[in-house]
N, C-alpha and C. Protein backbone atom coordinates (compact mmCIF):
# COMPACT_ATOMS: atom_id res chain seq x y z
N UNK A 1 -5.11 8.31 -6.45
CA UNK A 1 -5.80 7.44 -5.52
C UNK A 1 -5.16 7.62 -4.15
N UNK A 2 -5.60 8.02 -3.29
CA UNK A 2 -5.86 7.93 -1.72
C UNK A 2 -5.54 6.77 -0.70
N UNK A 3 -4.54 6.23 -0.34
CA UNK A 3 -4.11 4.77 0.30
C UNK A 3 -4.25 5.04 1.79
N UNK A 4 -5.15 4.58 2.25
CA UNK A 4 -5.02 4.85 3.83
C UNK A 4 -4.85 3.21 4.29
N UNK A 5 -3.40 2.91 4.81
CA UNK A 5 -3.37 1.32 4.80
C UNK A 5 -3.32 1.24 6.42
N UNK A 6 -4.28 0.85 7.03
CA UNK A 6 -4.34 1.01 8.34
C UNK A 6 -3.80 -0.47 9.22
N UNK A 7 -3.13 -0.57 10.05
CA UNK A 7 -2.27 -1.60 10.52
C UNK A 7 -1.59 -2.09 9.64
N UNK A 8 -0.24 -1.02 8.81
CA UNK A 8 0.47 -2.02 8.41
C UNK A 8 1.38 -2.06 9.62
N UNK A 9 2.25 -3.52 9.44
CA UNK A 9 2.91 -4.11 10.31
C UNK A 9 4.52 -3.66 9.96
N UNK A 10 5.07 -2.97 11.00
CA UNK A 10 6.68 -2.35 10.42
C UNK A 10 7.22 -2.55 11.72
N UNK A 11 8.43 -2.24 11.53
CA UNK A 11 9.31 -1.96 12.90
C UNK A 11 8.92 -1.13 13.87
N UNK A 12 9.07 -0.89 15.14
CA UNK A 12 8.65 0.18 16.20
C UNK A 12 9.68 1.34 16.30
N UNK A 13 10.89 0.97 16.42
CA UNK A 13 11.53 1.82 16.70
C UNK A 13 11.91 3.22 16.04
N UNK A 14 11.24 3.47 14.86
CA UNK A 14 10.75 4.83 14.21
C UNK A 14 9.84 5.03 13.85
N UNK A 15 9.26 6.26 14.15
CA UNK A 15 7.76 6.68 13.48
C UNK A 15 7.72 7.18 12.16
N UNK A 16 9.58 7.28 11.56
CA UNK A 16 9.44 7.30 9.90
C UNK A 16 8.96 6.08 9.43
N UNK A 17 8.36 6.52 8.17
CA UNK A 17 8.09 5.02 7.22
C UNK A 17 7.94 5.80 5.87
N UNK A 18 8.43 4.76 4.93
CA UNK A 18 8.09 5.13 3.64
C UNK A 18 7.79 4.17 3.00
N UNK A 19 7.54 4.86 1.75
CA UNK A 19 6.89 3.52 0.85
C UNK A 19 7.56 4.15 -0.59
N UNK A 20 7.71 2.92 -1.26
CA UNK A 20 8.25 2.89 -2.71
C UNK A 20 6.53 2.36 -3.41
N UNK A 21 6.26 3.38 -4.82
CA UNK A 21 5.73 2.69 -5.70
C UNK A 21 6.17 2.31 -6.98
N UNK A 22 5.83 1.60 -7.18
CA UNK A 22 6.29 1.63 -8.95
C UNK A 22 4.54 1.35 -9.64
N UNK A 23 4.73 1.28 -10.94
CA UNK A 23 3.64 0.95 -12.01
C UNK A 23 4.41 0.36 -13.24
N UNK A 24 4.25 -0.37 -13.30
CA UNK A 24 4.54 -0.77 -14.86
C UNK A 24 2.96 -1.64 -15.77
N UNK A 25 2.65 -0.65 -16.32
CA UNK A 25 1.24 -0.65 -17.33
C UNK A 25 0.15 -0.34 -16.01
N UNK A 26 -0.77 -1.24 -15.78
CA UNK A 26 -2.16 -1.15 -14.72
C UNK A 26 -1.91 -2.37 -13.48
N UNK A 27 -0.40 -2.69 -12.90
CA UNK A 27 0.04 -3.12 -12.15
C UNK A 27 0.96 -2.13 -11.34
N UNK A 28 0.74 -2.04 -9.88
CA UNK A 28 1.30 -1.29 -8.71
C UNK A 28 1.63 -1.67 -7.77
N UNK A 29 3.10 -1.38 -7.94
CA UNK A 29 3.76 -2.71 -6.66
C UNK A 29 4.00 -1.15 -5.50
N UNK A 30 3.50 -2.02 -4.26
CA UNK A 30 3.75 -0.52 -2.98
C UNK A 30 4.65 -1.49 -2.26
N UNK A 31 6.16 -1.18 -1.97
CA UNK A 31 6.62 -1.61 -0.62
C UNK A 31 6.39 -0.63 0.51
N UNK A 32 6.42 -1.07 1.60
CA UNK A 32 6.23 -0.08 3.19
C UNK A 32 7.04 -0.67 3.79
N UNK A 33 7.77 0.43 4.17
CA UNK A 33 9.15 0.07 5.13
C UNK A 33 9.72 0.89 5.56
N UNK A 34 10.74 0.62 6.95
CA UNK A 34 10.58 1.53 7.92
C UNK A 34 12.63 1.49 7.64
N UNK A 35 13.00 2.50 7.16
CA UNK A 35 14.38 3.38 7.13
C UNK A 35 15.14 2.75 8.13
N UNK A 36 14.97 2.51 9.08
CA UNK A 36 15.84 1.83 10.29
C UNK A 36 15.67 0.24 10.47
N UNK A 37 16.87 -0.49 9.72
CA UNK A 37 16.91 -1.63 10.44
C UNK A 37 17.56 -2.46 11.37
N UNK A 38 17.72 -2.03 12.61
CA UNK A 38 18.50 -2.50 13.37
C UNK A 38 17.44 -2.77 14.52
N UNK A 39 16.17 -2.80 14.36
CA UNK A 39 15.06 -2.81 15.08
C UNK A 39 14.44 -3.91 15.39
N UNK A 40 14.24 -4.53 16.78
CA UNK A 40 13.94 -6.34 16.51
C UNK A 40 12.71 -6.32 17.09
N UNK A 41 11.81 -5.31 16.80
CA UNK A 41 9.93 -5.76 17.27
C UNK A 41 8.97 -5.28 16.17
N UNK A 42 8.12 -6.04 16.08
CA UNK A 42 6.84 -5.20 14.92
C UNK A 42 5.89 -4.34 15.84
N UNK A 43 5.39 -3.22 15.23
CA UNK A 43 4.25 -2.84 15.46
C UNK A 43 3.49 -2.58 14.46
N UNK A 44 1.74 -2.26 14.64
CA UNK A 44 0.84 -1.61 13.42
C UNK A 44 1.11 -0.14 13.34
N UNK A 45 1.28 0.21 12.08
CA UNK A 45 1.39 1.92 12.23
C UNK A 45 0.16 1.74 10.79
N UNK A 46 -0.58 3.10 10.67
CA UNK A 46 -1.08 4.01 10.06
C UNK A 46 -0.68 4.59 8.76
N UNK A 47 -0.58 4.24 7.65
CA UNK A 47 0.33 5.07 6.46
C UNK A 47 -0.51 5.48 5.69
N UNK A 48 -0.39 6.52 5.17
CA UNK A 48 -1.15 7.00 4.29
C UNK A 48 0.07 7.31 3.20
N UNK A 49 -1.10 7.73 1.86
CA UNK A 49 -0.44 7.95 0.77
C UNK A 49 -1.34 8.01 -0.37
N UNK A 50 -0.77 9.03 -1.43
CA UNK A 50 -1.70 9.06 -2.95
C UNK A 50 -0.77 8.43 -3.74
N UNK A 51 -1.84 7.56 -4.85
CA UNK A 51 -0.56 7.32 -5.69
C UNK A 51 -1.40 7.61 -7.04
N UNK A 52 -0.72 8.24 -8.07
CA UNK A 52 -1.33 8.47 -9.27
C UNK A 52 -0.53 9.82 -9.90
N UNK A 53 -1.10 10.65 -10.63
CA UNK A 53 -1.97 10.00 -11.00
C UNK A 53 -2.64 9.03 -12.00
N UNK A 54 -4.16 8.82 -11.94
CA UNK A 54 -4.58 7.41 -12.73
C UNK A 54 -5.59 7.93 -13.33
N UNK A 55 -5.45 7.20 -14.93
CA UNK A 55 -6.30 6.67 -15.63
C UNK A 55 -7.80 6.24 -15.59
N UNK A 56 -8.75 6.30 -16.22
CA UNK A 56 -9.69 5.60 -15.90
C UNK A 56 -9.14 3.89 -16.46
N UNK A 57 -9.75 2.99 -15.72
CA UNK A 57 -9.05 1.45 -16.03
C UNK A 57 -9.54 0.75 -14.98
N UNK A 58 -9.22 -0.70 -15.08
CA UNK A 58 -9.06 -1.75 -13.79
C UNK A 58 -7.00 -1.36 -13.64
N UNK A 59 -6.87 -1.45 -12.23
CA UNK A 59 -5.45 -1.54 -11.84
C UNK A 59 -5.49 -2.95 -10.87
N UNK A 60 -4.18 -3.34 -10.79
CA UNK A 60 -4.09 -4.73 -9.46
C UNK A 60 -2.88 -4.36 -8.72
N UNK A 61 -2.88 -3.91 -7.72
CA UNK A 61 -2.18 -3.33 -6.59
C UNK A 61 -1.44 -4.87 -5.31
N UNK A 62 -0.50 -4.59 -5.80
CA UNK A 62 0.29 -5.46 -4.77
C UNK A 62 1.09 -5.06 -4.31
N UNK A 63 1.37 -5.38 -2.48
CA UNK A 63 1.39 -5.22 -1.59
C UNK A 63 3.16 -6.26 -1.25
N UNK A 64 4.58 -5.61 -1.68
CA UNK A 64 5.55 -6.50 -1.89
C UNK A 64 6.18 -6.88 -0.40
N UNK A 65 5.74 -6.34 0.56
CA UNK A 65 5.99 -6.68 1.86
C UNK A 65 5.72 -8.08 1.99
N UNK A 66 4.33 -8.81 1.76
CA UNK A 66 3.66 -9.58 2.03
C UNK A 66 2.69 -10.23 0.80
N UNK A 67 2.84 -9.64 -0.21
CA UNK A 67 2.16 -10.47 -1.56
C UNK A 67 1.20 -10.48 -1.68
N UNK A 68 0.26 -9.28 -0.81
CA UNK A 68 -1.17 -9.35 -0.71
C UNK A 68 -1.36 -8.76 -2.09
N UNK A 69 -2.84 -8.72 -2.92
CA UNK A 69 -3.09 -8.01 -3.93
C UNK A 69 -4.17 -7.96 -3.95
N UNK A 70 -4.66 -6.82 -4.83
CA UNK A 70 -5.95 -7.15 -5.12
C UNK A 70 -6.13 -5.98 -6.52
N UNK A 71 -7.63 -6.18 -7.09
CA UNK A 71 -7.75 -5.19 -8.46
C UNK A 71 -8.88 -5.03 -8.05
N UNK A 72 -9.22 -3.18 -8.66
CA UNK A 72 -9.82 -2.62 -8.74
C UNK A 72 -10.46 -1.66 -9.81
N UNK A 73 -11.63 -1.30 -9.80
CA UNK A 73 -11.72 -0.82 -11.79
C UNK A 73 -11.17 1.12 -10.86
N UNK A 74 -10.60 2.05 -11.32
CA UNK A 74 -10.92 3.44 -10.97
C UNK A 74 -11.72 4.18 -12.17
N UNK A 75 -12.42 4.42 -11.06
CA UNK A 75 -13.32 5.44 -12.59
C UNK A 75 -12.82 6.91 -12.68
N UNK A 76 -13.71 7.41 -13.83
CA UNK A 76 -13.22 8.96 -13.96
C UNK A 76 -13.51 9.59 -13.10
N UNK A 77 -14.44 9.12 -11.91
CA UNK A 77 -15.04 10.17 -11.22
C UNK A 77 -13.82 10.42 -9.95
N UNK A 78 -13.41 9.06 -9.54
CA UNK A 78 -12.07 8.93 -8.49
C UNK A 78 -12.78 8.57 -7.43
N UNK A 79 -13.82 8.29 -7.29
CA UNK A 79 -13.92 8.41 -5.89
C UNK A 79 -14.05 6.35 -5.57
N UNK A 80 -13.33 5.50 -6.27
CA UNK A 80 -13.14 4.24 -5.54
C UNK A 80 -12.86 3.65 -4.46
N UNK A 81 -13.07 3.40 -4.15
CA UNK A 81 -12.43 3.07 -2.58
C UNK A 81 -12.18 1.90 -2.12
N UNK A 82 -11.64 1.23 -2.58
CA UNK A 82 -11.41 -0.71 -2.85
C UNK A 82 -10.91 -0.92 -1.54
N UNK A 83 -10.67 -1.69 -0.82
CA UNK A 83 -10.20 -2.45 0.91
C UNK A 83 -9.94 -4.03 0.32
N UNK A 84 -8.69 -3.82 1.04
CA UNK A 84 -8.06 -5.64 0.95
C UNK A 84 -9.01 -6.31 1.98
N UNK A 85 -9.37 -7.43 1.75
CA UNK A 85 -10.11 -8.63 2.20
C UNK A 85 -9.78 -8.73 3.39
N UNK A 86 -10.25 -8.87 4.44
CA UNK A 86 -9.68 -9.50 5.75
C UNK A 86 -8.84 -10.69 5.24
N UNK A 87 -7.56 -11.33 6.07
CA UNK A 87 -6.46 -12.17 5.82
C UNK A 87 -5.79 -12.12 4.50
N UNK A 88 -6.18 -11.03 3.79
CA UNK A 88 -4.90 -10.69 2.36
C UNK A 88 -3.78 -9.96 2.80
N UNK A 89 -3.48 -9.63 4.09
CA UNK A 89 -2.43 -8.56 4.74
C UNK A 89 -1.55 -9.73 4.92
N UNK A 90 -1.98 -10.98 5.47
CA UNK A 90 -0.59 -11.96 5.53
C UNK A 90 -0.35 -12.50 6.71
């Protein structure tokens, strides 16, 4: 699956960022976070990322920055494309 998380909210002062996933069963915890903390402003950056691969199933993807979540079924075909709700970012 294909994560294009557009305005997440990180530190400014590097244009690195990474993200940790884990899975344990059809639950996916993503943190996003920025390698440097000695940084005292937010900005929105752009992250992309695949994570899988997956199963056909429902998965529920949470977001450990901010506790947003949400579930989605992926089918065999892959091509899902689920979007968090406006105000589930936090």
């Amino acid at each position: 699956m294909f994560v294009n998380h557009v305005n997440s909210i990180l530190q400014c002062c590097s244009d690195e960022k990474r993200v940790d996933v884990t899975r344990n069963g059809n639950v996916i915890s993503v943190r996003e976070y920025d390698p440097v903390t000695s940084c005292n402003c937010l900005c929105p950056f752009d992250i992309q990322y695949e994570i899988g691969p997956l199963t056909p199933g429902e998965y529920t993807v949470t977001f450990v920055n901010n506790n947003a979540s949400f579930t989605f079924t992926y089918p065999s075909s892959g091509t899902a494309k689920p979007t968090v709700p406006a105000g589930a970012e936090g």
